[in-house]
Protein backbone atom coordinates (compact mmCIF):
# COMPACT_ATOMS: atom_id res chain seq x y z
CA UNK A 1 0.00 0.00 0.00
CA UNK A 2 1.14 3.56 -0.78
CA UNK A 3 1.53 6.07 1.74
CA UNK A 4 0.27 9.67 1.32
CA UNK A 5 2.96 12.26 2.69
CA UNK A 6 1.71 14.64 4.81
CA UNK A 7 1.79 18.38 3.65
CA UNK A 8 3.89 20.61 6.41
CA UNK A 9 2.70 23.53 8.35
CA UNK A 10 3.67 25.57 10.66
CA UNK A 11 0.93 25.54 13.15
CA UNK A 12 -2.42 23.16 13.48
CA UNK A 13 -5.19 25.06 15.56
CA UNK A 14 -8.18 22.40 16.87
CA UNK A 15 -10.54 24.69 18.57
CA UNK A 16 -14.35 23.19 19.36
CA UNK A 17 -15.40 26.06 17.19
CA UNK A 18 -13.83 28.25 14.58
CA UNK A 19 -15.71 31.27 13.68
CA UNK A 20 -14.96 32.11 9.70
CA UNK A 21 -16.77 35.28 9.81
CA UNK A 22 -17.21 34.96 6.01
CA UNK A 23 -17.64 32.15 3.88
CA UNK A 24 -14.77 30.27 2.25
CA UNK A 25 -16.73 30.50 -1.29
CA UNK A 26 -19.90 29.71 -2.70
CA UNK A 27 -18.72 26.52 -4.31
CA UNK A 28 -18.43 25.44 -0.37
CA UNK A 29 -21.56 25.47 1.34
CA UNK A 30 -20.64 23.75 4.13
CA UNK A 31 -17.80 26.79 5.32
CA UNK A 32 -20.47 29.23 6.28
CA UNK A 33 -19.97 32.84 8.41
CA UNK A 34 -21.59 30.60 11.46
CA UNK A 35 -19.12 28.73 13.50
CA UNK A 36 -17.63 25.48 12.38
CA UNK A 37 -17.43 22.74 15.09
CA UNK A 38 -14.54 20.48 15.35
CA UNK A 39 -12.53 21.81 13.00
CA UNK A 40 -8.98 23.12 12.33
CA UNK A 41 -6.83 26.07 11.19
CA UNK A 42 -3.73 25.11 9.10
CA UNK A 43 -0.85 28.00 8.94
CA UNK A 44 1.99 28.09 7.28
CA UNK A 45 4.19 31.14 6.43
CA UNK A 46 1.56 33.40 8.31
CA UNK A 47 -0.75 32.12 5.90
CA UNK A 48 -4.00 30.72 6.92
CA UNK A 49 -2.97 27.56 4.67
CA UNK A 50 -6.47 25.55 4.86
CA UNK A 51 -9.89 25.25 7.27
CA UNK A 52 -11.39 21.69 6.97
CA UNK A 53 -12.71 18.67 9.50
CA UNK A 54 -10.15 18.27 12.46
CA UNK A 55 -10.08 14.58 11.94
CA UNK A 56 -9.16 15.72 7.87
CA UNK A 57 -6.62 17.99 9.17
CA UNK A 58 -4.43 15.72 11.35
CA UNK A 59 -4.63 13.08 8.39
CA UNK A 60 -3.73 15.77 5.75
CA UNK A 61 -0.98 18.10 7.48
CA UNK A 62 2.44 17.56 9.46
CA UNK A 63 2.36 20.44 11.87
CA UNK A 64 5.63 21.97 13.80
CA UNK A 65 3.27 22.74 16.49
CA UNK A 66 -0.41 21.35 17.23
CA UNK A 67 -2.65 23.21 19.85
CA UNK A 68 -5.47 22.54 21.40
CA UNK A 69 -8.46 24.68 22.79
CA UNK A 70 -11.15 22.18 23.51
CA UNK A 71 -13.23 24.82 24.90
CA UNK A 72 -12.50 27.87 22.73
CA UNK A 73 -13.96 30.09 19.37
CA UNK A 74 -11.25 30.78 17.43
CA UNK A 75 -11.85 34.22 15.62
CA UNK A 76 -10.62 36.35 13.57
CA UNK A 77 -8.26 38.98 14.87
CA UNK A 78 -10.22 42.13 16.12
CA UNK A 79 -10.04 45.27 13.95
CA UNK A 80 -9.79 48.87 15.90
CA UNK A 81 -11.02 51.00 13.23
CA UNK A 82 -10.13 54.28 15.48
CA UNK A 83 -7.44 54.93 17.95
CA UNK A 84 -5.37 57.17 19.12
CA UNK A 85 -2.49 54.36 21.09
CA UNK A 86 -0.18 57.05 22.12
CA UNK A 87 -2.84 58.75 24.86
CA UNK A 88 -3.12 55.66 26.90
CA UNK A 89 -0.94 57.81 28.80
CA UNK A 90 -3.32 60.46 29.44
CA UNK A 91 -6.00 57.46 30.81
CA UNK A 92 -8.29 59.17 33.52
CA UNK A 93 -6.30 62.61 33.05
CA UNK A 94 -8.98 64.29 32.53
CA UNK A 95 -12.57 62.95 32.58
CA UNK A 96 -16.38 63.51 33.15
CA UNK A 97 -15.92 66.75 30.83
CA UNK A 98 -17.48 67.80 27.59
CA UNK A 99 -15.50 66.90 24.07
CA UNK A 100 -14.94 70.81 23.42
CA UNK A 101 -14.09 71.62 27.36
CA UNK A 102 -12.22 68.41 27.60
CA UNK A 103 -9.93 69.03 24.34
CA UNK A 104 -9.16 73.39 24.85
CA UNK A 105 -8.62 72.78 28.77
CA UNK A 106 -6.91 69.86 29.39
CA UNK A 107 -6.07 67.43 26.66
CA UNK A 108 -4.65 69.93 24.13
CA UNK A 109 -2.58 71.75 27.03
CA UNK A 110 -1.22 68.53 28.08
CA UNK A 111 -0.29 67.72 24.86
CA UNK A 112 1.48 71.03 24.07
CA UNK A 113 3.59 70.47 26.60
CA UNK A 114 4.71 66.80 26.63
CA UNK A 115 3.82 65.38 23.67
CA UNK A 116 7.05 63.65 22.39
CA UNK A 117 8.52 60.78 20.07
CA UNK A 118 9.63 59.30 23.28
CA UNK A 119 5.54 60.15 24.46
CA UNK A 120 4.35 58.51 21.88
CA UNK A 121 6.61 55.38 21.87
CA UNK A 122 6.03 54.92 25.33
CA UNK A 123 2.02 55.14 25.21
CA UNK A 124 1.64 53.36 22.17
CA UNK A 125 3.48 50.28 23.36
CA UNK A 126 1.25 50.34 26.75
CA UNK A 127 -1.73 50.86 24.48
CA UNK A 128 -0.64 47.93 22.12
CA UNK A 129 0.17 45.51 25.04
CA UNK A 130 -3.32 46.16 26.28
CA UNK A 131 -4.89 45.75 22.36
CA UNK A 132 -3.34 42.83 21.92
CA UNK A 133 -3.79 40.96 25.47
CA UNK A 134 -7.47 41.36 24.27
CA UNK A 135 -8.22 40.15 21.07
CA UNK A 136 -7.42 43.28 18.98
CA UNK A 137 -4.59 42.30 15.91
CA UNK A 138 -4.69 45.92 14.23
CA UNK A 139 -5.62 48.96 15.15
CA UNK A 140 -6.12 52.46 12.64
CA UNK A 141 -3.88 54.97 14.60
CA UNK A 142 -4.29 58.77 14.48
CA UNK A 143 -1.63 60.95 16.43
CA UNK A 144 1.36 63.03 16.22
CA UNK A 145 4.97 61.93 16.06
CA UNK A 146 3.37 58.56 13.92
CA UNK A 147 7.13 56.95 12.78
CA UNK A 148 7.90 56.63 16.80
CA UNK A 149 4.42 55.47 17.16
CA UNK A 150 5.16 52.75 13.88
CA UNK A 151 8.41 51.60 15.37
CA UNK A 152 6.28 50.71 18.51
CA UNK A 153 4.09 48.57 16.56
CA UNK A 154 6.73 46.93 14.98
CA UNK A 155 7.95 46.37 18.46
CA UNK A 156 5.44 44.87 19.68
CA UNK A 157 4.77 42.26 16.48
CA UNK A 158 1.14 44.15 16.04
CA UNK A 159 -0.25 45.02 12.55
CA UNK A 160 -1.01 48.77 12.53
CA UNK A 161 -2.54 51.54 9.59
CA UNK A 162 -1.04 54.94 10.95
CA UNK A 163 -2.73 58.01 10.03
CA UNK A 164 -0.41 60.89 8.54
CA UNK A 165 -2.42 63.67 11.11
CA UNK A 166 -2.66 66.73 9.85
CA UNK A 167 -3.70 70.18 11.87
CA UNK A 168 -3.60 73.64 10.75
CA UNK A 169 -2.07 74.51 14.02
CA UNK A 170 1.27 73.98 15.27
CA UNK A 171 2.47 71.72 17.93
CA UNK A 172 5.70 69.84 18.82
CA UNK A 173 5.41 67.74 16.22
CA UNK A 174 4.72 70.06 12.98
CA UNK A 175 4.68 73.58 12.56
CA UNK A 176 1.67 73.73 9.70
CA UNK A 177 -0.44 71.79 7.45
CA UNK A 178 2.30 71.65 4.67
CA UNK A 179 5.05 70.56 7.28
CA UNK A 180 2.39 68.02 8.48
CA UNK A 181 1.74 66.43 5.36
CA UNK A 182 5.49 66.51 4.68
CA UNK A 183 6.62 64.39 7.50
CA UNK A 184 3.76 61.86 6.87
CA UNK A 185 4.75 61.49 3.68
CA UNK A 186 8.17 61.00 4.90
CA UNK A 187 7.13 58.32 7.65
CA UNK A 188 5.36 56.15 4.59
CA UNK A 189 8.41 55.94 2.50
CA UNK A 190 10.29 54.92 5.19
CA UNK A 191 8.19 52.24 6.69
CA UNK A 192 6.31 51.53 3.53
CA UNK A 193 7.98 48.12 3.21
CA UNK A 194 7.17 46.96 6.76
CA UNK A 195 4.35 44.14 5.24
CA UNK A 196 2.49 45.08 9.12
CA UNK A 197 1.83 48.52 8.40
CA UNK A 198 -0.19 50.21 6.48
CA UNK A 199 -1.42 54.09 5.79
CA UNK A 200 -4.19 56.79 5.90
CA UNK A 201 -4.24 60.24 5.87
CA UNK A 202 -5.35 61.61 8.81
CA UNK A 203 -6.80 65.29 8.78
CA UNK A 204 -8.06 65.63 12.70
CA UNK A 205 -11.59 67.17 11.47
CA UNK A 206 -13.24 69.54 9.40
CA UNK A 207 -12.75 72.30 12.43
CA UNK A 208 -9.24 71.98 12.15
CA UNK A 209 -8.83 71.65 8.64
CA UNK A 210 -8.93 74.67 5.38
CA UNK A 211 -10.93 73.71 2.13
CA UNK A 212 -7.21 74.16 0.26
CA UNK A 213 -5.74 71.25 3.05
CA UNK A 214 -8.37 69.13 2.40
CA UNK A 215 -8.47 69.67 -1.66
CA UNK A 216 -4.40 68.49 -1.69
CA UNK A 217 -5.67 65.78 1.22
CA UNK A 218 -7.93 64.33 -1.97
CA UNK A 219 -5.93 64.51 -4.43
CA UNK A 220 -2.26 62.78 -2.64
CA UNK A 221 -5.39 60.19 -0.92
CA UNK A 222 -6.58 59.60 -4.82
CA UNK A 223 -3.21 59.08 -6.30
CA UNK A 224 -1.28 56.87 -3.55
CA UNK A 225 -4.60 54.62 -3.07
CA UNK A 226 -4.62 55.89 0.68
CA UNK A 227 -8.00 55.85 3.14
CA UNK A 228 -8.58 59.48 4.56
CA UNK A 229 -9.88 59.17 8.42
CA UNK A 230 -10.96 61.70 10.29
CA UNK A 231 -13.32 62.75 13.04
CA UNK A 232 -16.50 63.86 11.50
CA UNK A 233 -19.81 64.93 13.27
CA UNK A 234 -19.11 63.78 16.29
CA UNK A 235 -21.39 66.65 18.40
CA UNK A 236 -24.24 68.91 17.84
CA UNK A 237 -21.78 71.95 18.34
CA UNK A 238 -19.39 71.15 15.73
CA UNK A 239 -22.45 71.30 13.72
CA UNK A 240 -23.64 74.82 14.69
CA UNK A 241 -20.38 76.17 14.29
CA UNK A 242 -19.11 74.50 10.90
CA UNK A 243 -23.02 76.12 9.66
CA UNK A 244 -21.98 79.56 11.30
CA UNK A 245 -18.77 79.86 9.97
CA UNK A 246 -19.11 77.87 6.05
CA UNK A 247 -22.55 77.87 5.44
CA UNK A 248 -22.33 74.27 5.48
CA UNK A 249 -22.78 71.41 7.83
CA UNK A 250 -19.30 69.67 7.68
CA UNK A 251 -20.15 66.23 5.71
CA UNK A 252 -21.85 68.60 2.89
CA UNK A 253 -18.66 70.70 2.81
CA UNK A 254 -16.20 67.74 2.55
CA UNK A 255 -18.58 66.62 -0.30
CA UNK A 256 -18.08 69.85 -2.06
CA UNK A 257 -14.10 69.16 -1.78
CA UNK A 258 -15.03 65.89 -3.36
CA UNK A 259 -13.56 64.18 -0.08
CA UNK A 260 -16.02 61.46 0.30
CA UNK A 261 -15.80 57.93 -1.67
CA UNK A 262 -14.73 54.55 -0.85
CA UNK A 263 -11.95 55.56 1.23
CA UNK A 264 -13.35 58.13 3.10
CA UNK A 265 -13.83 56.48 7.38
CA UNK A 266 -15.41 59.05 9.03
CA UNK A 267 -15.16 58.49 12.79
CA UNK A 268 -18.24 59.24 15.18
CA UNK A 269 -20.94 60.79 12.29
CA UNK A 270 -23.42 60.66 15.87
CA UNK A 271 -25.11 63.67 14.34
CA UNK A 272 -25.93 62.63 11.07
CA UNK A 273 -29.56 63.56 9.46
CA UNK A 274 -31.09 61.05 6.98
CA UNK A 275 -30.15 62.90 3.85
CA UNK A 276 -26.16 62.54 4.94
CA UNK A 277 -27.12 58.56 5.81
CA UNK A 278 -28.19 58.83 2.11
CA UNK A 279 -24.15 60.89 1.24
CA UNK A 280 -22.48 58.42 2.78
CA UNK A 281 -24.13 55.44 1.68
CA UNK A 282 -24.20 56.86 -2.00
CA UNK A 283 -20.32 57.63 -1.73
CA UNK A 284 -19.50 54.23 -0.09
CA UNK A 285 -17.91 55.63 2.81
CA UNK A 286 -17.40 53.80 5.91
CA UNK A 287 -18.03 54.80 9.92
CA UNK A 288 -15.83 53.88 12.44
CA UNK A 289 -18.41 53.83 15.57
CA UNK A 290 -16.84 54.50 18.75
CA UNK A 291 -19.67 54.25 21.35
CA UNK A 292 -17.91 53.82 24.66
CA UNK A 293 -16.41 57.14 24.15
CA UNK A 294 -19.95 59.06 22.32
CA UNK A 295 -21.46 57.94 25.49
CA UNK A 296 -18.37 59.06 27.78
CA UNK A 297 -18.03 62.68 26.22
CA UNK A 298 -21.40 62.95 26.24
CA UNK A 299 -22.00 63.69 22.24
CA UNK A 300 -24.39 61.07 21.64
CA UNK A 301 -25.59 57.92 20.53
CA UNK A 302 -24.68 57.43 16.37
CA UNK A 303 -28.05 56.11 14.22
CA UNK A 304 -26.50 52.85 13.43
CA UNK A 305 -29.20 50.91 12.89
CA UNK A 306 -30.57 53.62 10.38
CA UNK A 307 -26.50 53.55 8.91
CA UNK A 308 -26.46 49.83 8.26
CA UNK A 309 -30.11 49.84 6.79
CA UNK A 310 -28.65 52.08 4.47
CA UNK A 311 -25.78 50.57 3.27
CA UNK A 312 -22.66 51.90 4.89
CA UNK A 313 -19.90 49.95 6.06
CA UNK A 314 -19.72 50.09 10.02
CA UNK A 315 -16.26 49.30 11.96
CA UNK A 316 -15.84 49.93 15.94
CA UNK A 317 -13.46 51.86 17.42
CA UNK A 318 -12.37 52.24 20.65
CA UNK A 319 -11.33 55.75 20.78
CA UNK A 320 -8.34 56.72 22.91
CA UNK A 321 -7.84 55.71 26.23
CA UNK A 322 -8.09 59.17 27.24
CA UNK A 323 -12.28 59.18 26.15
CA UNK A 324 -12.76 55.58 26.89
CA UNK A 325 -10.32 54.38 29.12
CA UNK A 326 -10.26 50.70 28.31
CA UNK A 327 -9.22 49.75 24.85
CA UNK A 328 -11.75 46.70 24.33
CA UNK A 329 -13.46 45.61 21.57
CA UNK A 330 -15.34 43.10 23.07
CA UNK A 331 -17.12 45.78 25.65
CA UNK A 332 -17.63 48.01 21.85
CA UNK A 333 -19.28 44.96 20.56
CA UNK A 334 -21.53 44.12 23.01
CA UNK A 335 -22.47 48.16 23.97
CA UNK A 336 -23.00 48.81 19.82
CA UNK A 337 -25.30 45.85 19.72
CA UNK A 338 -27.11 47.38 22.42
CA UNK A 339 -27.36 51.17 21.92
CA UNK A 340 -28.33 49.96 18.54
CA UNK A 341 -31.71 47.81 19.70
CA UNK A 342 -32.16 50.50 21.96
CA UNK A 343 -32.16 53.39 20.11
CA UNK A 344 -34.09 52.05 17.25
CA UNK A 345 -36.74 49.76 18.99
CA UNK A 346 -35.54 47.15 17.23
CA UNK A 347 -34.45 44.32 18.75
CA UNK A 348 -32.90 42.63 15.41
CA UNK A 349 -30.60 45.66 14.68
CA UNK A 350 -27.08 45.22 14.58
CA UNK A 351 -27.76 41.42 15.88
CA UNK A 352 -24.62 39.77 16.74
CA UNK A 353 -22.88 37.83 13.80
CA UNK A 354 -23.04 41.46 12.37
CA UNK A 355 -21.31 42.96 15.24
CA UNK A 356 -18.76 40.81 15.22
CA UNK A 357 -18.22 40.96 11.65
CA UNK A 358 -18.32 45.05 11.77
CA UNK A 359 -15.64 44.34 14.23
CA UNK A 360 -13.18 42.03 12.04
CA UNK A 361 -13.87 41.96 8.25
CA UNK A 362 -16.19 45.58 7.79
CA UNK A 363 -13.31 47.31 9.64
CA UNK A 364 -10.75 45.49 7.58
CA UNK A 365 -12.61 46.88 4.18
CA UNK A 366 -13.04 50.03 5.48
CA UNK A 367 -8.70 50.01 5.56
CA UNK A 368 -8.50 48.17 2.06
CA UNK A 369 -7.22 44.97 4.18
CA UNK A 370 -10.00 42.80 3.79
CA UNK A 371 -7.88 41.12 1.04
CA UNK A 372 -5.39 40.02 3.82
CA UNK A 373 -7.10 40.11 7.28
CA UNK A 374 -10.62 39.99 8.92
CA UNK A 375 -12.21 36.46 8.32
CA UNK A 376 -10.49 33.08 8.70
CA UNK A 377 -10.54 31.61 5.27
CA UNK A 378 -7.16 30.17 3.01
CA UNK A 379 -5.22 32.90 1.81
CA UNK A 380 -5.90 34.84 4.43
CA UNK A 381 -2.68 35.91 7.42
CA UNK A 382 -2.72 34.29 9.93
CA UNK A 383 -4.36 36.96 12.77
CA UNK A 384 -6.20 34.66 14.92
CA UNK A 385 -8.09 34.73 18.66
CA UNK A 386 -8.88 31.94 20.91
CA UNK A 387 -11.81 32.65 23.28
CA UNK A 388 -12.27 30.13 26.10
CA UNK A 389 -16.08 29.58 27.01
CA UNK A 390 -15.61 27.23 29.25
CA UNK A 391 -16.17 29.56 32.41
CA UNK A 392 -19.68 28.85 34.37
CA UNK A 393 -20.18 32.60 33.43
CA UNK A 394 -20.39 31.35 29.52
CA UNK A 395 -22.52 28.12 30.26
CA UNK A 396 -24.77 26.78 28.29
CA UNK A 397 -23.31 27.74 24.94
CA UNK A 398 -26.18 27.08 22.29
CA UNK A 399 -24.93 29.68 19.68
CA UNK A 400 -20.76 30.48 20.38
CA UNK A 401 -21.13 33.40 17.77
CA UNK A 402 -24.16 35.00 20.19
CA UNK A 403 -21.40 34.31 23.29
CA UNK A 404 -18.65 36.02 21.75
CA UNK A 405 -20.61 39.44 21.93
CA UNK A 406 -23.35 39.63 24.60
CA UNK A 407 -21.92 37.06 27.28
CA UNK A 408 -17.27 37.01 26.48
CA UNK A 409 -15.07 39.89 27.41
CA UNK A 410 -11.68 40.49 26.83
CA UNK A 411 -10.96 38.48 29.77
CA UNK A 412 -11.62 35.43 28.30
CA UNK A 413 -8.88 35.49 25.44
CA UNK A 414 -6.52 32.99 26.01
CA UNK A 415 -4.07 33.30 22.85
CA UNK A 416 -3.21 35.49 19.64
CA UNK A 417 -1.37 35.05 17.12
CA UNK A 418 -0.16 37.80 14.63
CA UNK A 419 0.86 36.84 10.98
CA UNK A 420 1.57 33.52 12.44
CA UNK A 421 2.99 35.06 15.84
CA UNK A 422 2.43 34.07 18.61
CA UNK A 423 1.69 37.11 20.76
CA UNK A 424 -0.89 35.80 23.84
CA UNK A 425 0.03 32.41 24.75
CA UNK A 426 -2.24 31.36 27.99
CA UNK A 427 -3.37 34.82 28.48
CA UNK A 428 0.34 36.10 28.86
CA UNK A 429 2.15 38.48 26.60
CA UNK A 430 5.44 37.10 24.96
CA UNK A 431 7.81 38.32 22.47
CA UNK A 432 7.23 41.79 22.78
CA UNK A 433 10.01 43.02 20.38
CA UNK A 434 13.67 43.63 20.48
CA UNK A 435 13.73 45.28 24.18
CA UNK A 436 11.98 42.05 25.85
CA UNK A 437 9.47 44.55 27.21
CA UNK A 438 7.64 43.25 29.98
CA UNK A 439 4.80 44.20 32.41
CA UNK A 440 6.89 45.60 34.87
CA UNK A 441 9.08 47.73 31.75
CA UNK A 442 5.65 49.28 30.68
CA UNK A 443 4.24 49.96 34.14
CA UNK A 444 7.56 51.50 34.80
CA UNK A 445 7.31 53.45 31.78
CA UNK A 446 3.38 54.28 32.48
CA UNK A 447 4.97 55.70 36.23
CA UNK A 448 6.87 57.97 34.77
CA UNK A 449 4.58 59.70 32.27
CA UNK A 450 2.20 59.91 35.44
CA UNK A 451 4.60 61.68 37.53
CA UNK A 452 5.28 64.05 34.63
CA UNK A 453 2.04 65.06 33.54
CA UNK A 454 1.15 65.99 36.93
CA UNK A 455 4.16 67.75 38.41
């Protein structure tokens, strides 16, 4: 008789669920976006080599290394369509305070005077420690100094799509819009071969942004194939004031500059009426909802339900740490599913396969990664979760996808793996870069901004 050789891989993954998020292909019915039980994740390379019967997989595949979560959903890596890493540093500084009051008299000040590459460094690594101990793979970054805060990605082994900021205002960092766009532009080239980074540009928001910065914005964004994310209607104010001093509400006067499209992410859009549902949905734009931190500054609670019904491609966001203080996705899952039955009366809005997929594969689209992250399916890298439901907490389990939103937290993640990495092994960090940073080296680090800031 003729023996079959086994095909190698890297890593064989035998979860009692995996959780696809989309379908392998039509020609494969039996792959669907529900969760798969007893089956197996193949990687080789990084590469999510093949998804099949567990019994199939151990015939088909000689693994380096074959792990077992008996109790776990294995997920896709969690997307964080909006961040800003760097101001887990500024956690609690400054809180129960209006956006407006909360930006002009403490976070802005603050920033003016300690904002630094060795800032940002610092607070990004804490912030990426905490993304990936749970669940969260990649994250869509938005601050200053955003080479230092690249390099801290690369540190710590986490995939990353840093925003080239841009202000009309001076601060440590730049001195005006041109000099802005000029060092983003400088921090792509010279990371632009680093295969877990990515780019956006990343004007702050229409209040803090001229027509003739937003114009050359488009254009650069049009001609490098680059996502433009920025904060847009986020509070009633902003609103009143963009119609006091334009004559425009701010989504009509970025679609004037011929701003929105397919790779426009607006972040917030809380105050939206149903004729901009109807611009953004027409345009193909996508939202990155950040409800923790709506609910936290007190803007309000974004018409989601009335968003998806429309069309447009939702992503969560956490915010930064400043406006949220916990950088969780689950806790943005579960809260968006909510708000959303809540605010609409509808108790099917935003049920919970959707939430989880706005939180993997929709937030991967909105960044043009969906090609390469956001679903577990061949082809794919290899950014994967394990959630443990054994806990009494997560008992009975008649629908894992339904747990994974409304009953796990971040808690329960057990292990990630980046590209292939392992990052989380057992619900402890490892391999966090060159330095061999450790919890100690990052509370150490989070000490010392403390003292600072409030000397």
């Amino acid at each position: 008789m003729q023996l079959t050789m086994k095909a190698p891989a890297d890593l064989l993954l035998l979860p009692q669920w995996v959780v696809p998020v989309e379908s392998a292909g039509a020609d494969d019915p039996a792959r669907a976006c529900g969760a798969l039980s007893d089956h197996a994740v193949v990687v080789r390379d990084g590469e999510i080599l093949d998804v099949l019967p567990a019994a199939a997989a151990e015939d088909r595949y000689d693994a380096a290394q074959t792990v077992a979560l008996s109790s776990h959903a294995l997920i896709p890596g969690l997307v964080n369509l909006h961040g800003h890493a760097a101001m887990s540093l500024l956690r609690g500084f400054a809180d129960d305070l209006p956006l407006m009051t909360w930006l002009h008299e403490h976070i802005w000040p603050a920033e003016k005077k300690h904002v630094s590459e060795a800032f940002v460094r610092d607070g990004t690594l804490l912030a990426a420690a905490e993304m990936l101990a749970g669940g969260i793979t990649c994250c869509n970054d938005m601050y200053f100094y955003p080479q230092a805060a690249g390099e801290a990605f690369l540190q710590a082994g986490m995939r990353a799509t840093l925003g080239m900021i841009v202000l009309e205002f001076p601060s440590a960092y730049a001195s005006d819009a041109d000099d802005y766009l000029a060092k983003g532009l400088a921090m792509r080239d010279e990371l632009k071969d680093e295969p877990l980074l990515s780019f956006a540009f990343a004007p702050h928001a229409p209040y803090t942004i001229a027509d003739a910065t937003f114009g050359r914005i488009g254009t650069l964004a049009e001609q490098l194939g680059l996502p433009i994310h920025t904060h847009i209607h986020e509070t009633a104010d902003e609103i009143r004031d963009s119609l006091k001093q334009c004559g425009l509400r701010p989504l009509e006067r970025l679609a004037r500059l011929g701003l929105l499209g397919p790779n426009f992410i607006g972040v917030h859009a809380v105050h939206v009426s149903d004729a901009e549902i109807g611009l953004l949905a027409q345009y193909g734009c996508h939202v990155a909802h950040c409800p923790t931190s709506n609910l936290k500054l007190a803007s309000g609670i974004a018409p989601i339900a009335d968003l998806l019904r429309a069309g447009v491609n939702i992503g969560f966001g956490t915010d930064g740490a400043a406006s949220n203080n916990r950088l969780d996705l689950f806790a943005e899952m579960r809260l968006a599913a909510l708000l959303a039955k809540g605010a609409s009366g509808d108790a099917a809005a935003l049920p919970a396969a959707a939430a989880l997929k706005a939180a993997t594969l929709d937030a991967a689209r909105a960044l043009n990664l969906d090609s390469r992250i956001g679903s577990i399916v061949p082809g794919k890298r290899a950014d994967l979760v394990a959630v443990d439901l054994h806990a009494l907490s997560s008992q009975p389990v008649f629908d894992p996808v339904s747990h994974l939103v409304y009953v796990a937290g971040r808690e329960h993640v057990t292990h990630v793996w980046v590209d292939g990495k392992l990052k989380l092994n057992d619900r402890c960090l490892v391999d966090l870069g060159q330095n061999n940073l450790n919890i100690d080296d990052l509370n150490a680090r989070a000490r010392y901004w403390r003292t600072k800031l409030t000397a």
